[in-house]
Protein backbone atom coordinates (compact mmCIF):
# COMPACT_ATOMS: atom_id res chain seq x y z
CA UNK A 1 93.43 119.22 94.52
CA UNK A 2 96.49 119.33 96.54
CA UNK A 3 99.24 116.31 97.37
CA UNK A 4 97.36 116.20 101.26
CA UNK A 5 93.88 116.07 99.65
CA UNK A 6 94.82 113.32 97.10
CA UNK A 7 96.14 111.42 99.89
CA UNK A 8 93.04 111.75 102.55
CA UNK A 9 90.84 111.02 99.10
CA UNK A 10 92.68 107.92 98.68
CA UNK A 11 93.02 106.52 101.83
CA UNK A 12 88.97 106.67 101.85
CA UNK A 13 88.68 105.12 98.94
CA UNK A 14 91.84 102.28 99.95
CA UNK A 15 89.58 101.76 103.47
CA UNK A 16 85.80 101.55 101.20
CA UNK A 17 87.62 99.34 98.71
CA UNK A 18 89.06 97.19 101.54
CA UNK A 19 85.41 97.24 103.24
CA UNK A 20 84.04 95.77 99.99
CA UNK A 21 86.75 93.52 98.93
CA UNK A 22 87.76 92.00 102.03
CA UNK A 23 90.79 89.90 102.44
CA UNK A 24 94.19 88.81 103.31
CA UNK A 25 96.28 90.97 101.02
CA UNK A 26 99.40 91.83 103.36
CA UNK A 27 100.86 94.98 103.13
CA UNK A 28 98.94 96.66 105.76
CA UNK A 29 97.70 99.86 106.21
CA UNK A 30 100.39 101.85 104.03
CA UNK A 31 98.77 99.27 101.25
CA UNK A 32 95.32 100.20 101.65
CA UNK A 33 96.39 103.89 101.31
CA UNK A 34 98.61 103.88 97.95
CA UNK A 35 96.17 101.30 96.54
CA UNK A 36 93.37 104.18 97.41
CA UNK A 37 95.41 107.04 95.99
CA UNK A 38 95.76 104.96 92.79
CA UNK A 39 92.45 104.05 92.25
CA UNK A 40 91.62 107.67 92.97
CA UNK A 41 93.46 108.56 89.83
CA UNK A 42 92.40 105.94 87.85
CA UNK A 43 88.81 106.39 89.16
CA UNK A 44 89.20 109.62 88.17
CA UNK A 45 90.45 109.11 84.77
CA UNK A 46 88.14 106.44 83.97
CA UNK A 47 85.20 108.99 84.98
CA UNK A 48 86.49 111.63 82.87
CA UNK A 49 86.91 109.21 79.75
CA UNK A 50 83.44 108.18 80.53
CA UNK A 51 82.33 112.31 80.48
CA UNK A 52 80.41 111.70 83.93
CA UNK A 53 83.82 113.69 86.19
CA UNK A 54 86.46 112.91 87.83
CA UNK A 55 87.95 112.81 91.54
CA UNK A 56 88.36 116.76 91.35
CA UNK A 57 87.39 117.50 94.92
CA UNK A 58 85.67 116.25 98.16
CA UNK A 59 81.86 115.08 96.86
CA UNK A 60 79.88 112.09 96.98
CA UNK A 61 80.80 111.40 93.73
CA UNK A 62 84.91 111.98 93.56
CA UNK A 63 84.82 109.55 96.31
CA UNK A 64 82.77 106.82 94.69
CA UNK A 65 84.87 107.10 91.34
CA UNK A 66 88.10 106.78 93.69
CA UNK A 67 86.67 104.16 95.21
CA UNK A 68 85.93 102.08 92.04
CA UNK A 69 89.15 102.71 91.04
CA UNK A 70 90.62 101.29 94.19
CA UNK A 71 88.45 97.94 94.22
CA UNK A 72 90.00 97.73 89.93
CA UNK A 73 93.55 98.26 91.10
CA UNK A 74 92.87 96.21 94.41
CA UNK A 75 91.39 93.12 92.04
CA UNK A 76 94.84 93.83 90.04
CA UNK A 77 97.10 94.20 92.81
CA UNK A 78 95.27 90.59 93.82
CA UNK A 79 95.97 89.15 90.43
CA UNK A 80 99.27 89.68 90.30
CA UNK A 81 99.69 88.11 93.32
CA UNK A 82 98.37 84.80 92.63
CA UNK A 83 101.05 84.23 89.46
């Protein structure tokens, strides 16, 4: 996948994650969409360490790993906060 399609994957998965996890964060929109591209890598790590795939295109399923990956790095992001 290219830089563009990582991006569009990610801000998905940032807006899903956001729609699941609701909350006052801050940060804003440009948040929600580098917390989205992360979790789409880490989604997609964590599926391919798990053997069921990874976020390798536009499916059903690269989006739901990207978007479990956001909602783990958004739980993070909110940890880190508290402290």
């Amino acid at each position: 996948m290219g830089i563009l399609s990582w991006i569009v994957l990610g801000l998905v998965a940032g807006i899903l994650a956001k729609w699941i996890m609701p909350g006052r964060d801050g940060g804003g929109f440009i948040l929600t969409v580098l917390l989205g591209i992360a979790g789409a890598f880490v989604g997609g790590w964590i599926g391919s360490l798990l053997g069921f795939g990874g976020a390798g295109g536009f499916s059903l399923a690269s989006i739901a790993t990207a978007t479990v990956g956001a909602i783990l790095i958004l739980l993070l992001y909110r940890q880190l906060r508290k402290q």
